[in-house]
N, C-alpha and C. Protein backbone atom coordinates (compact mmCIF):
# COMPACT_ATOMS: atom_id res chain seq x y z
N UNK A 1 -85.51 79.97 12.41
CA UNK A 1 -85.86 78.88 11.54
C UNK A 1 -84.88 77.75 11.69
N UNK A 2 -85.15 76.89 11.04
CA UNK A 2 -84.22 75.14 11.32
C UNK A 2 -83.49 75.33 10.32
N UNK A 3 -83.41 76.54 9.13
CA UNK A 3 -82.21 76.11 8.63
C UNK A 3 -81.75 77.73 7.81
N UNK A 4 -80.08 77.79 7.81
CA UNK A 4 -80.00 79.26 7.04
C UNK A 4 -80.67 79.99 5.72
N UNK A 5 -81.58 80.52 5.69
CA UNK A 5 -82.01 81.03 4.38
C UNK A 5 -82.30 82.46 4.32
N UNK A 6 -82.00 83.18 3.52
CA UNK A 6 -82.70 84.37 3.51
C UNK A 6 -83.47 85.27 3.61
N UNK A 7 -83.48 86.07 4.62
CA UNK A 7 -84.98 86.47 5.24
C UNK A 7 -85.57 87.29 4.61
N UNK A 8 -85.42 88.07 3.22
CA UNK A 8 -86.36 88.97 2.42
C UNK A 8 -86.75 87.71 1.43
N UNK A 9 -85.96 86.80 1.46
CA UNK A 9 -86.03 85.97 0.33
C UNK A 9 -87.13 84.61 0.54
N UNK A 10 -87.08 84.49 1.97
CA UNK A 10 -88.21 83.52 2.63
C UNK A 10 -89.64 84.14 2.73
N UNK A 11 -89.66 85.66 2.95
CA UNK A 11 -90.57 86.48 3.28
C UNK A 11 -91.26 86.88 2.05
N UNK A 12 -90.83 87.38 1.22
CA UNK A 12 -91.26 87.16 -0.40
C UNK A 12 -92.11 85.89 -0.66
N UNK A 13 -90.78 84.73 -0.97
CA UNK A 13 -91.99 83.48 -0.91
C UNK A 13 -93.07 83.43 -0.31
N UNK A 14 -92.92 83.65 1.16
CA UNK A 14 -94.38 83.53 1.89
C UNK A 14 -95.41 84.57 1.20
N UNK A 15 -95.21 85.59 0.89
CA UNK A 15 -95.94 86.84 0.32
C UNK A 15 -97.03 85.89 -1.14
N UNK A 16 -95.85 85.69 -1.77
CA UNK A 16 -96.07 85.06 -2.81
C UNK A 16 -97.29 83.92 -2.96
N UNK A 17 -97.05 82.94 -2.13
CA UNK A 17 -97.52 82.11 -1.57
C UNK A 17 -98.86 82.02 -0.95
N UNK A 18 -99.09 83.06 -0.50
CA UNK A 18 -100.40 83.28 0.58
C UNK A 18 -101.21 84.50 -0.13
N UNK A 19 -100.41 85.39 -0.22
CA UNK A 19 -100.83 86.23 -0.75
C UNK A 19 -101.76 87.64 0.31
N UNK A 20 -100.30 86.91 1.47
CA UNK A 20 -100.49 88.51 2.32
C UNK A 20 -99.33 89.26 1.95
N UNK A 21 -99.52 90.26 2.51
CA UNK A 21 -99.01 91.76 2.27
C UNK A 21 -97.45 91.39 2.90
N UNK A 22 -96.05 92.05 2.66
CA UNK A 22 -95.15 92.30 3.15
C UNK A 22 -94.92 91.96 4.83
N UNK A 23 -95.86 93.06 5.28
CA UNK A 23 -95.90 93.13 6.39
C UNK A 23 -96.33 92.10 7.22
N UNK A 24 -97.47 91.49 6.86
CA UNK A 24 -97.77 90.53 7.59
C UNK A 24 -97.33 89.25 7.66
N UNK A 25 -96.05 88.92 6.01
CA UNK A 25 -95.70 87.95 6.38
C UNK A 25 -94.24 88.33 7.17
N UNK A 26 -93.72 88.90 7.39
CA UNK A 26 -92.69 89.33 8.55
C UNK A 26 -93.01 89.24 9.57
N UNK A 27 -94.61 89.47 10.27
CA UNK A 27 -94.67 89.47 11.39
C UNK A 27 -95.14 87.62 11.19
N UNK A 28 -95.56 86.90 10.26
CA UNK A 28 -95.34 85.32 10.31
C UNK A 28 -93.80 84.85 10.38
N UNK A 29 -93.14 85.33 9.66
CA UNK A 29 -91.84 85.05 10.11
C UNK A 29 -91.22 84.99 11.49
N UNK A 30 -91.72 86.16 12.07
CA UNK A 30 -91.10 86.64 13.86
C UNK A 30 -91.73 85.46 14.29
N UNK A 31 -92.88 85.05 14.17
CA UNK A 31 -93.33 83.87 14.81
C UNK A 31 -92.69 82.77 14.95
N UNK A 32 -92.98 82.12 13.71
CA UNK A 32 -92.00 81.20 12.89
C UNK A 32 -90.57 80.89 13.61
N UNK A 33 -89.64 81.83 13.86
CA UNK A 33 -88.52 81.88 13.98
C UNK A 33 -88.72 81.77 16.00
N UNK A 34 -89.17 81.92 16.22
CA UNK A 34 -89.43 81.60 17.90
C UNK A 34 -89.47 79.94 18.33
N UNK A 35 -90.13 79.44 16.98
CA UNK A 35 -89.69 77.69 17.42
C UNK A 35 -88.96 77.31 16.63
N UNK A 36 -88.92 75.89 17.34
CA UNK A 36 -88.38 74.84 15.90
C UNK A 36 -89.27 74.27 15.39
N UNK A 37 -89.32 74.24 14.14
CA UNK A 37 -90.44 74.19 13.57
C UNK A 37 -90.61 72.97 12.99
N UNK A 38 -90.25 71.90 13.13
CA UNK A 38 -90.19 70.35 12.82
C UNK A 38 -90.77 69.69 13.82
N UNK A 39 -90.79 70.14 15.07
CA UNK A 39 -91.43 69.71 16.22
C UNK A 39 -92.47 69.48 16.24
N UNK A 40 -93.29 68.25 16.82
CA UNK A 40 -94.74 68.08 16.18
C UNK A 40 -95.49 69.10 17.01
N UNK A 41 -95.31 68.89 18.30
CA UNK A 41 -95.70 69.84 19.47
C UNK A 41 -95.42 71.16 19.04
N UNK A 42 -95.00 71.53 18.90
CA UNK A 42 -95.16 73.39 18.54
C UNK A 42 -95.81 73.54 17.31
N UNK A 43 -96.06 72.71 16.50
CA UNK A 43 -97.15 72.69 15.63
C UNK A 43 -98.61 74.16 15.40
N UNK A 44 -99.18 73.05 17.09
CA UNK A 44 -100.35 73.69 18.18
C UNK A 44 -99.78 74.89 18.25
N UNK A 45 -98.44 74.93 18.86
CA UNK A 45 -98.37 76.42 19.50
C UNK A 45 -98.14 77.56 18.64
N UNK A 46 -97.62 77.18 17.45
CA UNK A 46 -97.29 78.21 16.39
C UNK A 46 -98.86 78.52 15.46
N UNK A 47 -99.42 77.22 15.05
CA UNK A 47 -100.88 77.89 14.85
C UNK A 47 -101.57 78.27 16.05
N UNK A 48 -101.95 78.82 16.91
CA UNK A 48 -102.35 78.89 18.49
C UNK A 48 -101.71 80.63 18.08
N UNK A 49 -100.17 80.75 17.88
CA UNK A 49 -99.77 82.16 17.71
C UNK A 49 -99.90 83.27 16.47
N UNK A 50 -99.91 81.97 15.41
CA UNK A 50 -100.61 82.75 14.13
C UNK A 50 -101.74 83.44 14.23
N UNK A 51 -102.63 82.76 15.09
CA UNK A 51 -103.99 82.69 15.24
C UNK A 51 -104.64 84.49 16.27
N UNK A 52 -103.18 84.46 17.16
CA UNK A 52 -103.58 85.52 18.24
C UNK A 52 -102.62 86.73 17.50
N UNK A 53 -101.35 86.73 17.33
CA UNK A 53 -100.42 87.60 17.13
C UNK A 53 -100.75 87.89 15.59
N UNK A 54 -101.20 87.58 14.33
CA UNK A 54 -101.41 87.49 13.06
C UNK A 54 -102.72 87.79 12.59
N UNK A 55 -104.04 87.55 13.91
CA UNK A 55 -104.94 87.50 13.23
C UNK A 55 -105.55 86.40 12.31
N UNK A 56 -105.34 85.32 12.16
CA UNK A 56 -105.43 84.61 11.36
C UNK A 56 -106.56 83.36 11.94
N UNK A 57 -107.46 83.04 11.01
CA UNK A 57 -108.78 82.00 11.33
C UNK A 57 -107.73 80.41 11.71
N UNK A 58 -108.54 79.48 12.24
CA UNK A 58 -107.66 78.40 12.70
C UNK A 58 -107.61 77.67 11.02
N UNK A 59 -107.74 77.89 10.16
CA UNK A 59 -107.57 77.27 8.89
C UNK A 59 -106.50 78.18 8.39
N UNK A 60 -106.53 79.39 8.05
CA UNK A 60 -105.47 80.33 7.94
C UNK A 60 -104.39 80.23 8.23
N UNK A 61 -104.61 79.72 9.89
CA UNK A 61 -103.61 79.51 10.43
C UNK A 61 -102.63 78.20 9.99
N UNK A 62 -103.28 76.81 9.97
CA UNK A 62 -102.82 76.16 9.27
C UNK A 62 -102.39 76.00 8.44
N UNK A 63 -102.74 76.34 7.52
CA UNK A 63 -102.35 76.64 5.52
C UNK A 63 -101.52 77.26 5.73
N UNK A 64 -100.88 78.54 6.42
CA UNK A 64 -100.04 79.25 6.77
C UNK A 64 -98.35 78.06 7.22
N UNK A 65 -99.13 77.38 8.36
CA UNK A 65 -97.81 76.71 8.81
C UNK A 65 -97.77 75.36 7.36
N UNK A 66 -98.52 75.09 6.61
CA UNK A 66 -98.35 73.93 6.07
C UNK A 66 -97.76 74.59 4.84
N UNK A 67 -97.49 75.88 4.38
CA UNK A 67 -97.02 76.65 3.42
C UNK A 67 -95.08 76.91 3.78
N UNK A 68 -95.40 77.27 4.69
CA UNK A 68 -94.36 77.44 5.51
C UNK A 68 -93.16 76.12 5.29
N UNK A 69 -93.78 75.03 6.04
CA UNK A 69 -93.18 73.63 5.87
C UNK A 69 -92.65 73.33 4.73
N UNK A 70 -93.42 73.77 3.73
CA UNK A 70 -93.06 73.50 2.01
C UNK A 70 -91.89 74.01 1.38
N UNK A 71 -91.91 75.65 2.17
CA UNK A 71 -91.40 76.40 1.63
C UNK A 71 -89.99 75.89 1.83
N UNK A 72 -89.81 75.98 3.30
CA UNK A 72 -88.09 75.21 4.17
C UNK A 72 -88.18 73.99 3.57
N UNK A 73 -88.90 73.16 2.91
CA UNK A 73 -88.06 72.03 2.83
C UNK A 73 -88.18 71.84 1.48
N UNK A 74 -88.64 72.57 0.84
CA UNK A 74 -88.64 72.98 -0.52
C UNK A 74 -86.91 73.33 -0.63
N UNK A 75 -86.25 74.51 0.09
CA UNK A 75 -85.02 75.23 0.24
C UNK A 75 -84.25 73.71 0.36
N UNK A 76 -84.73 72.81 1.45
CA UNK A 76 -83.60 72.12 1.85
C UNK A 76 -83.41 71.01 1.09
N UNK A 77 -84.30 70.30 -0.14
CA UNK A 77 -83.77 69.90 -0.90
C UNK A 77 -83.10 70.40 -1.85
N UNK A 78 -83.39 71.74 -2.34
CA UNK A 78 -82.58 72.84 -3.44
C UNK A 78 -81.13 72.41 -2.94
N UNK A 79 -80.95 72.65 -1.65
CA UNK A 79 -79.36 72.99 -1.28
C UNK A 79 -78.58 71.22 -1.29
N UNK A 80 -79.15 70.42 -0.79
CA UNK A 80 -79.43 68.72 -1.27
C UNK A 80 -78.38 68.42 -2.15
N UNK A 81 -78.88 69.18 -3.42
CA UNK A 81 -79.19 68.71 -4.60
C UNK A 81 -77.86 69.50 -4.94
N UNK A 82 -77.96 71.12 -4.47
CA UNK A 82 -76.79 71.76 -5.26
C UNK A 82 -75.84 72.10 -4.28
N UNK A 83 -75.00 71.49 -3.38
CA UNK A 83 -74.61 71.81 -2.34
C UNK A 83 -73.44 73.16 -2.35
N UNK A 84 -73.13 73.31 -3.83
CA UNK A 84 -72.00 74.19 -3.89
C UNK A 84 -72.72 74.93 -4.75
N UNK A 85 -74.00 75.41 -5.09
CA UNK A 85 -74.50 76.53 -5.54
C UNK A 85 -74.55 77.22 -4.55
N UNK A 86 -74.34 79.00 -5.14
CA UNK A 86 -74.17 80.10 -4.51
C UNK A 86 -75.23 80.22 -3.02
N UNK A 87 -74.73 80.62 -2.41
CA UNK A 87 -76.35 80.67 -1.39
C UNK A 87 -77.25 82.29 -1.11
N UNK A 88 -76.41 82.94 -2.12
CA UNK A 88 -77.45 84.65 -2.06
C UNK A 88 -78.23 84.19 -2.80
């Protein structure tokens, strides 16, 4: 991922969020974590991999990465904002 955060703690959110199972958002994560994910171009390729490695419809797939986006930069204003709050 583009920035340090917690990986039961990102994976949860996503769970939360979507409202897949544990498992499957870990294996969105493994994805995830293969690019950089700000890149407009890997965009394609990460829905393209949601899509084959996840199972996921090309809308799925999207909502997935546009959940995703929220989530990290959701985190990266938190830390912004509190730069010397704890980071567990």
């Amino acid at each position: 991922m583009a920035m340090k955060m917690n990986k039961s703690k990102f994976i949860s959110k996503l769970s939360k969020e979507t409202g897949y199972s544990e498992e499957k958002c870990i294996l969105i994560n493994d994805i995830i974590e293969n690019y950089f994910i700000f890149v407009k171009k890997n965009k394609v390729k990460i829905i393209k991999d949601l899509q084959v490695k996840a199972t996921l419809s090309e809308d799925d797939a999207e909502n997935v990465y546009d959940i995703v986006i929220r989530i990290i930069t959701r985190e990266m204003k938190n830390k912004l904002k509190h730069p010397f709050k704890s980071q567990n």
